[in-house]
Protein backbone atom coordinates (compact mmCIF):
# COMPACT_ATOMS: atom_id res chain seq x y z
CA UNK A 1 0.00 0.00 0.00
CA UNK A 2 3.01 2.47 0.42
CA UNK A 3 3.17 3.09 -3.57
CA UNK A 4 -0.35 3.88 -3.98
CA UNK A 5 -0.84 6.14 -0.88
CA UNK A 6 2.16 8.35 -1.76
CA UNK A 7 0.59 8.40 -5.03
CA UNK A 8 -2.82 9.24 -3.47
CA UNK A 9 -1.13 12.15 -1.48
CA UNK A 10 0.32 13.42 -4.03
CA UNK A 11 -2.61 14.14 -6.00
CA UNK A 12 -4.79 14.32 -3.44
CA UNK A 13 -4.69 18.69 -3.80
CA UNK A 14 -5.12 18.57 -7.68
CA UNK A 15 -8.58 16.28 -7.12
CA UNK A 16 -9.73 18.37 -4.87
CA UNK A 17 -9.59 21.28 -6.74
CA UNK A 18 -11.83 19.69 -10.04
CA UNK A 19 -14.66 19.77 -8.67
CA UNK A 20 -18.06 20.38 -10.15
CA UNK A 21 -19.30 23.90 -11.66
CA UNK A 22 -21.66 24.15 -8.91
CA UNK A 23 -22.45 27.64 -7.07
CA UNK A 24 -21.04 26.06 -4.22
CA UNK A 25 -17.87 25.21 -5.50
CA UNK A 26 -14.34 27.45 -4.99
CA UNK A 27 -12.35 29.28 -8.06
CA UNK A 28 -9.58 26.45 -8.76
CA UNK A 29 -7.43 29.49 -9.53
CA UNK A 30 -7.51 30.79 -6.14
CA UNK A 31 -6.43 27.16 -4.82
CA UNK A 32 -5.05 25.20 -7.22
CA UNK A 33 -1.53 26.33 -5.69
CA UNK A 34 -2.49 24.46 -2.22
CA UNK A 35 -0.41 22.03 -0.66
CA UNK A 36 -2.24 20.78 2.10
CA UNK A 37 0.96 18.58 3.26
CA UNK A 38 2.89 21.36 4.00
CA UNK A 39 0.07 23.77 4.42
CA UNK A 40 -2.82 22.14 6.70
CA UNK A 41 -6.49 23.37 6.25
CA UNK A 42 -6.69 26.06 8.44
CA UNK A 43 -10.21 27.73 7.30
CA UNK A 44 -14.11 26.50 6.27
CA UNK A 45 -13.58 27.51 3.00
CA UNK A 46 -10.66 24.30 3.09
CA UNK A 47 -12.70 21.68 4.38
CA UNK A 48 -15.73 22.70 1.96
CA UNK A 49 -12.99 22.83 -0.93
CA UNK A 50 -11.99 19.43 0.64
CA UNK A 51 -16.01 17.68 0.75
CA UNK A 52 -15.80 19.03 -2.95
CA UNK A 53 -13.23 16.86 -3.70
CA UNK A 54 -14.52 14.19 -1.99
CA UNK A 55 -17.89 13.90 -3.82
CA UNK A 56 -15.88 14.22 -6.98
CA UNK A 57 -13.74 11.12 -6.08
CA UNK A 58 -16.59 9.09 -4.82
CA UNK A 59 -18.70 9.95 -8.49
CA UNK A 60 -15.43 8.99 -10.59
CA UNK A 61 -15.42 6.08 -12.86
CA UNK A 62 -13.69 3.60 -10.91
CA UNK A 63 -16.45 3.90 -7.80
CA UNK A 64 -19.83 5.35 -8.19
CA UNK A 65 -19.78 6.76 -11.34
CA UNK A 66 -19.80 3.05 -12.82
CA UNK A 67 -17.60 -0.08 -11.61
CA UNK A 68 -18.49 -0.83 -8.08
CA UNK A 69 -22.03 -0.31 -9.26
CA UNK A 70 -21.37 -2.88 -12.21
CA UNK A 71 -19.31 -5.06 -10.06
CA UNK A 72 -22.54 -5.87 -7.99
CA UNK A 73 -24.67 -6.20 -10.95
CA UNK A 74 -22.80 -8.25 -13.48
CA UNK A 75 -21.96 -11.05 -11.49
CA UNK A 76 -25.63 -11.82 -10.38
CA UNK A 77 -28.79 -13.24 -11.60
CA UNK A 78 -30.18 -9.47 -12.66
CA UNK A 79 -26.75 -8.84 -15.30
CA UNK A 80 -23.61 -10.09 -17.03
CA UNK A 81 -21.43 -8.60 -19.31
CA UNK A 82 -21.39 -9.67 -22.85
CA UNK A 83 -17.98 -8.51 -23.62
CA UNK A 84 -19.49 -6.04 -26.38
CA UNK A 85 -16.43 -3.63 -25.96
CA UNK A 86 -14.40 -5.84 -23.83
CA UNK A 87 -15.44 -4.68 -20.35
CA UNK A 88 -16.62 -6.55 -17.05
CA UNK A 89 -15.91 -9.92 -18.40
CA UNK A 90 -13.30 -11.00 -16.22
CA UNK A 91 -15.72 -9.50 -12.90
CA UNK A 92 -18.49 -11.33 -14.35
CA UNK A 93 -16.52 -14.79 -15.06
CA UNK A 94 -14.56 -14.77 -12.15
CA UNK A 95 -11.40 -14.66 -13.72
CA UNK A 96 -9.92 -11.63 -12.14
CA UNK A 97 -6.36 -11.27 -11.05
CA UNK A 98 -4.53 -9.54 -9.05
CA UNK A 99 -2.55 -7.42 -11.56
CA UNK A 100 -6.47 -6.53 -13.24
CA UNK A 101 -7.34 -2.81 -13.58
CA UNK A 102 -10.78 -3.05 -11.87
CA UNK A 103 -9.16 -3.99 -8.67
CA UNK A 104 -6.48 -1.91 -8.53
CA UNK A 105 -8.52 1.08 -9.97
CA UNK A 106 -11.15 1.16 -7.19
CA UNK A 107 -9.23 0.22 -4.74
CA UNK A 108 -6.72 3.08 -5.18
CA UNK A 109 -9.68 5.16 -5.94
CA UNK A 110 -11.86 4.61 -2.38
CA UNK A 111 -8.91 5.37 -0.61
CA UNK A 112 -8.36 8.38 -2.27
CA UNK A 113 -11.77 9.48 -0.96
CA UNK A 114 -10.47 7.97 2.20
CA UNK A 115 -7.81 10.69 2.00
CA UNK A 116 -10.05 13.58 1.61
CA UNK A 117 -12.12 12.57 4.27
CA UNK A 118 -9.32 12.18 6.74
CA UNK A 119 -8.08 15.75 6.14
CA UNK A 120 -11.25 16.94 6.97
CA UNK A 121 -11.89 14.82 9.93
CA UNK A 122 -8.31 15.42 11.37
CA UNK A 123 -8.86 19.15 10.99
CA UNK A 124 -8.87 21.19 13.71
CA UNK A 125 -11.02 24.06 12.92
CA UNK A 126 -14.61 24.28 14.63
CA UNK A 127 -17.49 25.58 14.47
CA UNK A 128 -21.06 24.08 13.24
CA UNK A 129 -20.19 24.52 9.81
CA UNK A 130 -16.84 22.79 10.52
CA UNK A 131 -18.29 20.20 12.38
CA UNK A 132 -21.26 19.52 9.51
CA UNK A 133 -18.27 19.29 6.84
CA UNK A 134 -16.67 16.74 9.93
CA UNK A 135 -19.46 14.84 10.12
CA UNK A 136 -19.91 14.31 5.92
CA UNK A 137 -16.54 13.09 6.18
CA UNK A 138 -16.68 10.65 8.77
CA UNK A 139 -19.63 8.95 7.26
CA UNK A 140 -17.56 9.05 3.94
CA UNK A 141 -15.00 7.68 5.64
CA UNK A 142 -17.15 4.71 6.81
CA UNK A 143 -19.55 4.11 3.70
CA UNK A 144 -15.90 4.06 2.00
CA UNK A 145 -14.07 1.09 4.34
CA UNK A 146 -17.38 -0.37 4.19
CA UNK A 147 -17.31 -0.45 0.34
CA UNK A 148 -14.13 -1.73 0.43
CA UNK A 149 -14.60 -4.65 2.79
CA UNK A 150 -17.52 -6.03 0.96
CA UNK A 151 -15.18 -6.02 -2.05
CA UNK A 152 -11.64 -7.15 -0.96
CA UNK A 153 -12.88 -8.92 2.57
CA UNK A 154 -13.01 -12.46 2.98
CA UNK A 155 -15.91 -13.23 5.36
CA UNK A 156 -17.78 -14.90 3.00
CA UNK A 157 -14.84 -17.66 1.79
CA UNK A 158 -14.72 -20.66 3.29
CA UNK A 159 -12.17 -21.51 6.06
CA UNK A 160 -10.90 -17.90 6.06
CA UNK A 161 -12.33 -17.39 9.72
CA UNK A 162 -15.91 -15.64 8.93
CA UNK A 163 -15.54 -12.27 11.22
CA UNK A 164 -12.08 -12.84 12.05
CA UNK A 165 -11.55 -13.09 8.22
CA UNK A 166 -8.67 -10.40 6.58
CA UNK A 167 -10.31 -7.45 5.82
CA UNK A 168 -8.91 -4.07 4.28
CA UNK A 169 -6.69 -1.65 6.27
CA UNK A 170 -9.03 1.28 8.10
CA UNK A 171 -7.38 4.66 7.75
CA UNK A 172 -7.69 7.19 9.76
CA UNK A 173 -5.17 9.79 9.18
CA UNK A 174 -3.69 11.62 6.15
CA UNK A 175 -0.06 13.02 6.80
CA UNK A 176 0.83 10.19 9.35
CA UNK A 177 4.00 9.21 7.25
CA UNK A 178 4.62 6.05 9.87
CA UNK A 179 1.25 4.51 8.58
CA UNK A 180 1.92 4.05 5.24
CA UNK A 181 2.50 0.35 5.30
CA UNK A 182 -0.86 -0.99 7.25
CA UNK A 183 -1.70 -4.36 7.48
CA UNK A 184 -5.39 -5.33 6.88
CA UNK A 185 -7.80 -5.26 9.64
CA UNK A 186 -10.03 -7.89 10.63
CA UNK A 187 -13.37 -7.98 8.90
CA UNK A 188 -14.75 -7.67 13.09
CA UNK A 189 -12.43 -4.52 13.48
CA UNK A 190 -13.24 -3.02 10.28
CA UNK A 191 -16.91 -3.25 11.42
CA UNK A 192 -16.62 -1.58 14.76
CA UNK A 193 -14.74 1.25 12.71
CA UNK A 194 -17.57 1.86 10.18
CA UNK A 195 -20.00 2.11 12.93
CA UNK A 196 -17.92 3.95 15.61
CA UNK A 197 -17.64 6.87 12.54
CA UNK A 198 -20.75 6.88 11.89
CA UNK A 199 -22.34 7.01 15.51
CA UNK A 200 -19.17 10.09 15.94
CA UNK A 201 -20.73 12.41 12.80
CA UNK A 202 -24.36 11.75 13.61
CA UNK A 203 -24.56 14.71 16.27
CA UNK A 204 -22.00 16.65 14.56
CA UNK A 205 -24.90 17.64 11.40
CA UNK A 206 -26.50 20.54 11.09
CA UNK A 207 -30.34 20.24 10.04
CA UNK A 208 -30.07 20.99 6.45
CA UNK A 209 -30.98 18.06 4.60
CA UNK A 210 -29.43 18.74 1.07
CA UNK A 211 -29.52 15.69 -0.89
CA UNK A 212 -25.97 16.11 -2.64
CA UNK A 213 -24.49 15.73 0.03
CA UNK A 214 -24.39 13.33 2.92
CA UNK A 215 -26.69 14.84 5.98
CA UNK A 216 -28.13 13.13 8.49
CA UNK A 217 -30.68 11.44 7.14
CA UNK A 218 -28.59 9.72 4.56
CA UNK A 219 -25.79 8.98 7.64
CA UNK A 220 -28.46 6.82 9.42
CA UNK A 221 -29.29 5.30 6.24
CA UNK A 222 -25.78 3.76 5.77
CA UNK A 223 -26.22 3.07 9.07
CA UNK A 224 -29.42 1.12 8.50
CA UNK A 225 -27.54 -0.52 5.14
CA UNK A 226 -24.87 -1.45 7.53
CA UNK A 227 -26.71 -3.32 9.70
CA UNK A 228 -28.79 -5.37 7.16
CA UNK A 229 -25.49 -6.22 5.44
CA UNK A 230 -24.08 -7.70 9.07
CA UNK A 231 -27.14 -8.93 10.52
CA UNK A 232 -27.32 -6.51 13.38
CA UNK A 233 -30.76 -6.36 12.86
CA UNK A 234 -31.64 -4.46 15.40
CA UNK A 235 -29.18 -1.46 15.15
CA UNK A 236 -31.14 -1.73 11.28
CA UNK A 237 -33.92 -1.39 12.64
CA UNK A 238 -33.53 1.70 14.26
CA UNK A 239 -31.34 3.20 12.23
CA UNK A 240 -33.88 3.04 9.26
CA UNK A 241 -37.12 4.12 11.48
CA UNK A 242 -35.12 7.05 12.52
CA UNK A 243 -34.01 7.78 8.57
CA UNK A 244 -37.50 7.74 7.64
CA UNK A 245 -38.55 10.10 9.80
CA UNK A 246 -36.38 12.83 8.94
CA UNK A 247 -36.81 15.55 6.14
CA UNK A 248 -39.89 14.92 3.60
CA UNK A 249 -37.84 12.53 0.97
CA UNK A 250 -41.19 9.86 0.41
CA UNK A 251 -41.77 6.64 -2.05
CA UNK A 252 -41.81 8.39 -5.56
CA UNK A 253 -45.70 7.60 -7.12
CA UNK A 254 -46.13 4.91 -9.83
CA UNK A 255 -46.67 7.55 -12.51
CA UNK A 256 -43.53 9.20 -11.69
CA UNK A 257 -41.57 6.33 -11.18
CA UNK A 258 -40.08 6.71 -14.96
CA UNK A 259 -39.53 10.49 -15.12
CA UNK A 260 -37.30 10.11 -11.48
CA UNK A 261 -35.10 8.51 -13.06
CA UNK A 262 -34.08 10.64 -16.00
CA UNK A 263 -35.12 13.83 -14.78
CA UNK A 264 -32.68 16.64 -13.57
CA UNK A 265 -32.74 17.67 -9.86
CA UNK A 266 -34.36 16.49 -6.58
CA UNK A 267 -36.96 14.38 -6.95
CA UNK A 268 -39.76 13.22 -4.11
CA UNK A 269 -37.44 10.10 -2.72
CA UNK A 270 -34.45 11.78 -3.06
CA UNK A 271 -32.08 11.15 -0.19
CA UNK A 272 -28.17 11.58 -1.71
CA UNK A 273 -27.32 11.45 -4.70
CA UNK A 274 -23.71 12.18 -6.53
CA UNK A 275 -24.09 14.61 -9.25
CA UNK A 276 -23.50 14.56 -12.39
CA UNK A 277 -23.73 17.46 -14.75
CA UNK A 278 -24.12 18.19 -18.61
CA UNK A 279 -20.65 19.73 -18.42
CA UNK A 280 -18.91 17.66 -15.44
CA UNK A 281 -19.67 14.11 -16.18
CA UNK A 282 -17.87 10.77 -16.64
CA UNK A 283 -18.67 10.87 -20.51
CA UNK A 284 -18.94 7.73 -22.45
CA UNK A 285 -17.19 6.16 -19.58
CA UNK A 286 -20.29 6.32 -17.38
CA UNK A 287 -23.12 3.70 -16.05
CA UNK A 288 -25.37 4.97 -19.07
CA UNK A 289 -22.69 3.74 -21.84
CA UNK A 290 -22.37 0.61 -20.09
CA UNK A 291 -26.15 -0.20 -19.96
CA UNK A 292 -27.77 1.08 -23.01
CA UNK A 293 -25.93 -0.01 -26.63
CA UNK A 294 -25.13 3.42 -28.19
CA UNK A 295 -21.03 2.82 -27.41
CA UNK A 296 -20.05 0.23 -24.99
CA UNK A 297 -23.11 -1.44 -24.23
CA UNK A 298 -21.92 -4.73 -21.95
CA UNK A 299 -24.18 -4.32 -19.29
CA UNK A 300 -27.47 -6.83 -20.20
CA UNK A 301 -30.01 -8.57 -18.11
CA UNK A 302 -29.28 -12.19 -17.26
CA UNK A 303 -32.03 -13.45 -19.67
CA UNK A 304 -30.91 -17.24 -18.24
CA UNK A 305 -32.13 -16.40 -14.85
CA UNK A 306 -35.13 -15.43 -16.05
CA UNK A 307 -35.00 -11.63 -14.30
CA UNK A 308 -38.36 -10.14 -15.96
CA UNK A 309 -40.80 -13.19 -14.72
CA UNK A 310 -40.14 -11.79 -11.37
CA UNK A 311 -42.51 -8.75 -12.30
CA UNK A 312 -46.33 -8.87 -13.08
CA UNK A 313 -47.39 -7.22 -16.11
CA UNK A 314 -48.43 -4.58 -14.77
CA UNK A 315 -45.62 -3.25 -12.60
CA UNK A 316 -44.23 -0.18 -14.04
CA UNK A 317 -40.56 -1.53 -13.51
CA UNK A 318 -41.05 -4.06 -15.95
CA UNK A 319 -42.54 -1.49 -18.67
CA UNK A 320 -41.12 -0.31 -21.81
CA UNK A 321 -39.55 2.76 -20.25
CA UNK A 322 -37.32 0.54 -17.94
CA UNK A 323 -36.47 -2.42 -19.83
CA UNK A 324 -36.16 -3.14 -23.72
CA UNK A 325 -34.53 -4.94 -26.16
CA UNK A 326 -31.87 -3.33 -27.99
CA UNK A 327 -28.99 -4.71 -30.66
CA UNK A 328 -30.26 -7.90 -29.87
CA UNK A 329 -29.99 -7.98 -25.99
CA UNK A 330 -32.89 -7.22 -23.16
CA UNK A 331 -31.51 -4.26 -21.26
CA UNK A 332 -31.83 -1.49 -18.70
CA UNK A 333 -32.90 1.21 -20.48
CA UNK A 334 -34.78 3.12 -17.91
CA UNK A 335 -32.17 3.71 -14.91
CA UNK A 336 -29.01 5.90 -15.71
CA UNK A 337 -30.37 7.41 -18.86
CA UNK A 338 -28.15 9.77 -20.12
CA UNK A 339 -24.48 11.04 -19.60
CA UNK A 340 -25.19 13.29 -16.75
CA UNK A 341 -27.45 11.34 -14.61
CA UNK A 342 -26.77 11.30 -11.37
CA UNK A 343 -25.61 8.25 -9.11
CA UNK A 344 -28.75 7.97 -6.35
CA UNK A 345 -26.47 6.45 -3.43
CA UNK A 346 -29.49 6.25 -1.00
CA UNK A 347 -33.23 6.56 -2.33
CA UNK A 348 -35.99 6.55 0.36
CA UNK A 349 -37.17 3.08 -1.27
CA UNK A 350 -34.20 1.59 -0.22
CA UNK A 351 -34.46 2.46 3.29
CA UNK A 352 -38.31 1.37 3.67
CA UNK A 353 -37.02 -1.91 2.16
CA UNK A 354 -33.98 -2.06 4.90
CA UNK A 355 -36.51 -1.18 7.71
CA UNK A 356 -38.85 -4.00 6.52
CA UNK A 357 -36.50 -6.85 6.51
CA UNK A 358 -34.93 -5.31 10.12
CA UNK A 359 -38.80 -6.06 10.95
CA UNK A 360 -39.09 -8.93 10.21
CA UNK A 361 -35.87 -10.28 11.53
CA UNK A 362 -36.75 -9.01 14.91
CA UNK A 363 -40.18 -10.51 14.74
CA UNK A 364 -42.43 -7.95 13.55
CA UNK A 365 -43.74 -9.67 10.44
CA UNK A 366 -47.03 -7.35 10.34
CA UNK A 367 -45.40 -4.32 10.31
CA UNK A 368 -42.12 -5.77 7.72
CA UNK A 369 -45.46 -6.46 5.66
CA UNK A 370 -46.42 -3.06 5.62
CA UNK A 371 -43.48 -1.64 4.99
CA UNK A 372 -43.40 -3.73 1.57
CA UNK A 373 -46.62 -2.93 0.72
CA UNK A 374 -46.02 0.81 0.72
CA UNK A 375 -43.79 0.32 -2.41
CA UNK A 376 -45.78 -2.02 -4.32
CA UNK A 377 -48.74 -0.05 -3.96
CA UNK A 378 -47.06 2.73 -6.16
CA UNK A 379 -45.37 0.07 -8.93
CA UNK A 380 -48.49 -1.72 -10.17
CA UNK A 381 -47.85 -4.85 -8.21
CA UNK A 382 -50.53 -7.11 -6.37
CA UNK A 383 -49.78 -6.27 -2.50
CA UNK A 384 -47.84 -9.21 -0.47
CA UNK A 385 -50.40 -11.43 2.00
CA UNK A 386 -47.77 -12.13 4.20
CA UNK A 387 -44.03 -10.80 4.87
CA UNK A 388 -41.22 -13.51 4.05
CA UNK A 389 -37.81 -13.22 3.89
CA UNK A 390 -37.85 -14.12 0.53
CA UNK A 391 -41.13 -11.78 -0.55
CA UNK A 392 -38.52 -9.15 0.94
CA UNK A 393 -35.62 -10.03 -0.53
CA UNK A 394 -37.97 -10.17 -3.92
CA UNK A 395 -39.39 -6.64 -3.61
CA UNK A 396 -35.77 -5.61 -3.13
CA UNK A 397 -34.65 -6.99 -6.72
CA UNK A 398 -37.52 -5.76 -8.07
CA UNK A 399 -37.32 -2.31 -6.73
CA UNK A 400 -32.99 -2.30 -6.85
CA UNK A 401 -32.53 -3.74 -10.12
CA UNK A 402 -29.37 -2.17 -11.79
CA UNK A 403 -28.30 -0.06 -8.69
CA UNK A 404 -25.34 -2.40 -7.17
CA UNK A 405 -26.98 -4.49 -4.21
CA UNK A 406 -27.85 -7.47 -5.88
CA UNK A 407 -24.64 -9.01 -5.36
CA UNK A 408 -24.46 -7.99 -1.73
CA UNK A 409 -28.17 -9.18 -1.06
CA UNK A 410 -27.30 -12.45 -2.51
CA UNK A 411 -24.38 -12.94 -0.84
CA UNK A 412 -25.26 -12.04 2.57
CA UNK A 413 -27.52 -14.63 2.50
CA UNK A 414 -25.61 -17.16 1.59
CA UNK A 415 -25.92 -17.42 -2.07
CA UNK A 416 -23.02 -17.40 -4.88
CA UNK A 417 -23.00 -16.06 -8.35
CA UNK A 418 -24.94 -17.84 -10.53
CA UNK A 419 -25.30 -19.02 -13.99
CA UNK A 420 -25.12 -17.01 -17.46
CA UNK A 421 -24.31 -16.62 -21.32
CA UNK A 422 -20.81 -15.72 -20.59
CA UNK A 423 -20.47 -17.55 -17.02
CA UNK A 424 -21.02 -20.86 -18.01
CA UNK A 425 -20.38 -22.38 -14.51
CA UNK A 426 -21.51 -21.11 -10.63
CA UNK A 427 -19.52 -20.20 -8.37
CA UNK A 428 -20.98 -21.52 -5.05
CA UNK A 429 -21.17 -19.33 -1.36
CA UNK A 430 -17.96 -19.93 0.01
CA UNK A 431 -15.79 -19.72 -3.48
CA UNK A 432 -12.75 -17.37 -3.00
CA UNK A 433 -13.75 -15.98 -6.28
CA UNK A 434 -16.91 -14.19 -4.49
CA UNK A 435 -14.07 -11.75 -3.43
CA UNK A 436 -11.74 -9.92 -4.82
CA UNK A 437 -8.25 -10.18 -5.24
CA UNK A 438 -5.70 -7.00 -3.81
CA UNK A 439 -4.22 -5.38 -6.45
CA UNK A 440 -0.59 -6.59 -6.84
CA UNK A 441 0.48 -3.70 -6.81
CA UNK A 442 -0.05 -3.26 -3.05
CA UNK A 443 1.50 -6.48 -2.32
CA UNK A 444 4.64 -5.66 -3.99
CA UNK A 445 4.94 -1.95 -2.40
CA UNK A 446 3.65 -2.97 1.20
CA UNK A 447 5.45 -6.14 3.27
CA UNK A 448 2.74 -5.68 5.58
CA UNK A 449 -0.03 -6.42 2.92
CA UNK A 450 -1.64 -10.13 2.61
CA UNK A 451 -3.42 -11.32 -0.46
CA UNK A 452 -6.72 -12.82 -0.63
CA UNK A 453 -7.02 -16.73 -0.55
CA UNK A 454 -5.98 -18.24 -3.73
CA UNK A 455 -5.31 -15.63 -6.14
């Protein structure tokens, strides 16, 4: 890891400073000069010019604006690449290695937004607006590691040690130069981490509630995503009661469903969302080249899983507007529709869907079944009779298709990757392949670095 976090300080200032043509962004001429090794933050202005930065690195190609989206899509019973341009086959096969580009990109890239956040958090300027810009950045920080570990962390291959499993390594300084070779934490100790951050920023917010950025109610959303992903079912469960409560974010209607989805600005279930705009956006590079056919085009639903007899006929995620058939292949046409959509991190539907499986895992079926009803009342869909896990985990393919939690829903509960055109065998829960390898890169620059089982 030494090679790639000198490289990430070392550009760490430049990043920063290209961020998005917003009204709340800083001149890069009066900054671009900046070296915040040898010249700390030492105003607001910094740590906003900082949070820029970091939303900028978290929207880039190699994390949300595309891969670790993809990553959790194309390897599951919803998607697989179909090597139109030569992209996501290996992810989707299983036939990564540690020298690959998708590894080492992301990974390098999440820990540059690792380094943002740490400049902020290590900052010692206060004041609430100081402290609101802290307590982005400590969620950040967590939501990042958390990424990460789902990734690179082997708790889910067998004999590894579950919990106790090799994680990633948790950083939580910038300009320490003594930490620059960490070994990997245990998947148990990375956990703790992600929740003692985010338990640290939660009274740090302010009450605005803007949805391009992380606020509160988005922090106890993670938190609530967190806890489904682990099991801690009740920390879930209160986490996501507690989101839904705050601000006026609600389930968007059936007849708006399509329309939130290409149009521009906040929408009724906003929550956060990364933006991308008509002159600041990932280009051809993006999640809207990779789904629809008008470049790249690799993206396609898993037509041997049989993904579109999960919806009725009637269910407006199933209609024309969301998914057609183009250049021979079924796609997803209807989410990430043009160049400068923007990522949606955390919709409100996904945290009705966590609180209704945190339900029913601490035995309140009636209310996990109301919960579920709420969303496919607006979709078209018949209404549940009775709340299952697996009528939950159904309503959350349905309603998450082509967002990047597929993979992690299957997974968590115990499945593998399954079948399709390109992956002609199934890789079973358990299979080292369910994680990823660490880019060699940081196993020839760090001695203290340990590579995944069997790669």
């Amino acid at each position: 890891m030494k090679r790639i976090f000198i490289k990430i300080l070392s550009v760490v200032v430049f990043s920063a400073t290209m961020v998005s043509c917003s009204s709340d962004s800083l001149e890069p001429s009066l900054v671009q000069n900046r070296d915040f090794n040898l010249n700390p933050p030492s105003t607001v202005q910094d740590l906003s010019l900082l949070a820029n930065g970091m939303y900028k690195r978290m929207v880039a190609v190699p994390y949300y604006g595309r891969d670790y989206i993809i990553y959790n899509e194309c390897r599951t019973d919803n998607a697989y690449s179909n090597n139109a341009s030569g992209r996501f086959l290996n992810v989707g096969t299983g036939t990564l290695t540690a020298s690959a580009a998708y590894p080492t990109d992301t990974w390098t890239q999440i820990y540059r937004v690792i380094a943002n956040a740490n400049l902020i958090i290590n900052s010692s300027i206060e004041g609430s607006a100081a402290n609101d810009l802290k307590a982005q950045a400590l969620v950040a920080r967590a939501l990042a590691h958390f990424d990460l570990l789902k990734l690179y962390g082997q708790h889910h291959v067998a004999g590894q040690g579950g919990m106790d499993a090799l994680g990633v390594p948790y950083v939580k300084t910038y300009r320490d130069l003594t930490q620059l070779s960490p070994a990997r934490n245990k998947v148990s100790e990375v956990k703790q981490f992600i929740y003692q951050d985010l338990d640290a920023a939660l009274p740090l917010f302010g009450s605005t509630l803007d949805y391009t950025k992380i606020n509160k109610q988005s922090a106890y959303a993670i938190k609530s995503r967190v806890g489904v992903y682990f099991g801690d079912w009740a920390i879930a469960k209160d986490a996501a009661a507690t989101a839904l409560g705050l601000g006026t974010a609600t389930i968007v209607p059936q007849s708006g469903f399509v329309s939130s989805f290409s149009a521009d600005g906040k929408q009724v279930n906003s929550v956060f969302e990364l933006v991308q705009l008509s002159n600041d956006n990932n280009g051809i590079n993006g999640l809207y080249q990779i789904y629809g056919a008008t470049n790249y085009g690799d993206v396609v639903i898993n037509t041997t899983q049989n993904f579109q007899s999960i919806y009725e006929s009637t269910d407006v995620r199933n209609s024309a507007f969301m998914i057609g058939t183009i250049s021979g292949y079924v796609r997803n046409i209807g989410k990430y529709t043009k160049l400068a959509t923007n990522t949606k991190v955390i919709r409100y539907e996904e945290i009705v869907l966590n609180y209704a499986e945190a339900l029913f895992e601490t035995g309140d079926a009636a209310g996990a079944l109301t919960q579920i009803n709420r969303i496919t009342a607006q979709r078209g869909a018949t209404a549940y009779t009775t709340a299952t896990k697996a009528n939950i985990l159904l309503e959350r393919r349905k309603e998450l298709a082509f967002e990047g939690f597929r993979f992690d829903d299957r997974i968590r509960n115990g499945l593998g990757t399954p079948t399709s055109p390109k992956a002609t065998a199934a890789f079973a829960y358990g299979d080292y392949r369910l994680a990823f390898p660490i880019p060699q890169s940081e196993i020839n620059g760090n001695p203290n670095m340990k590579q995944n089982y069997n790669y």
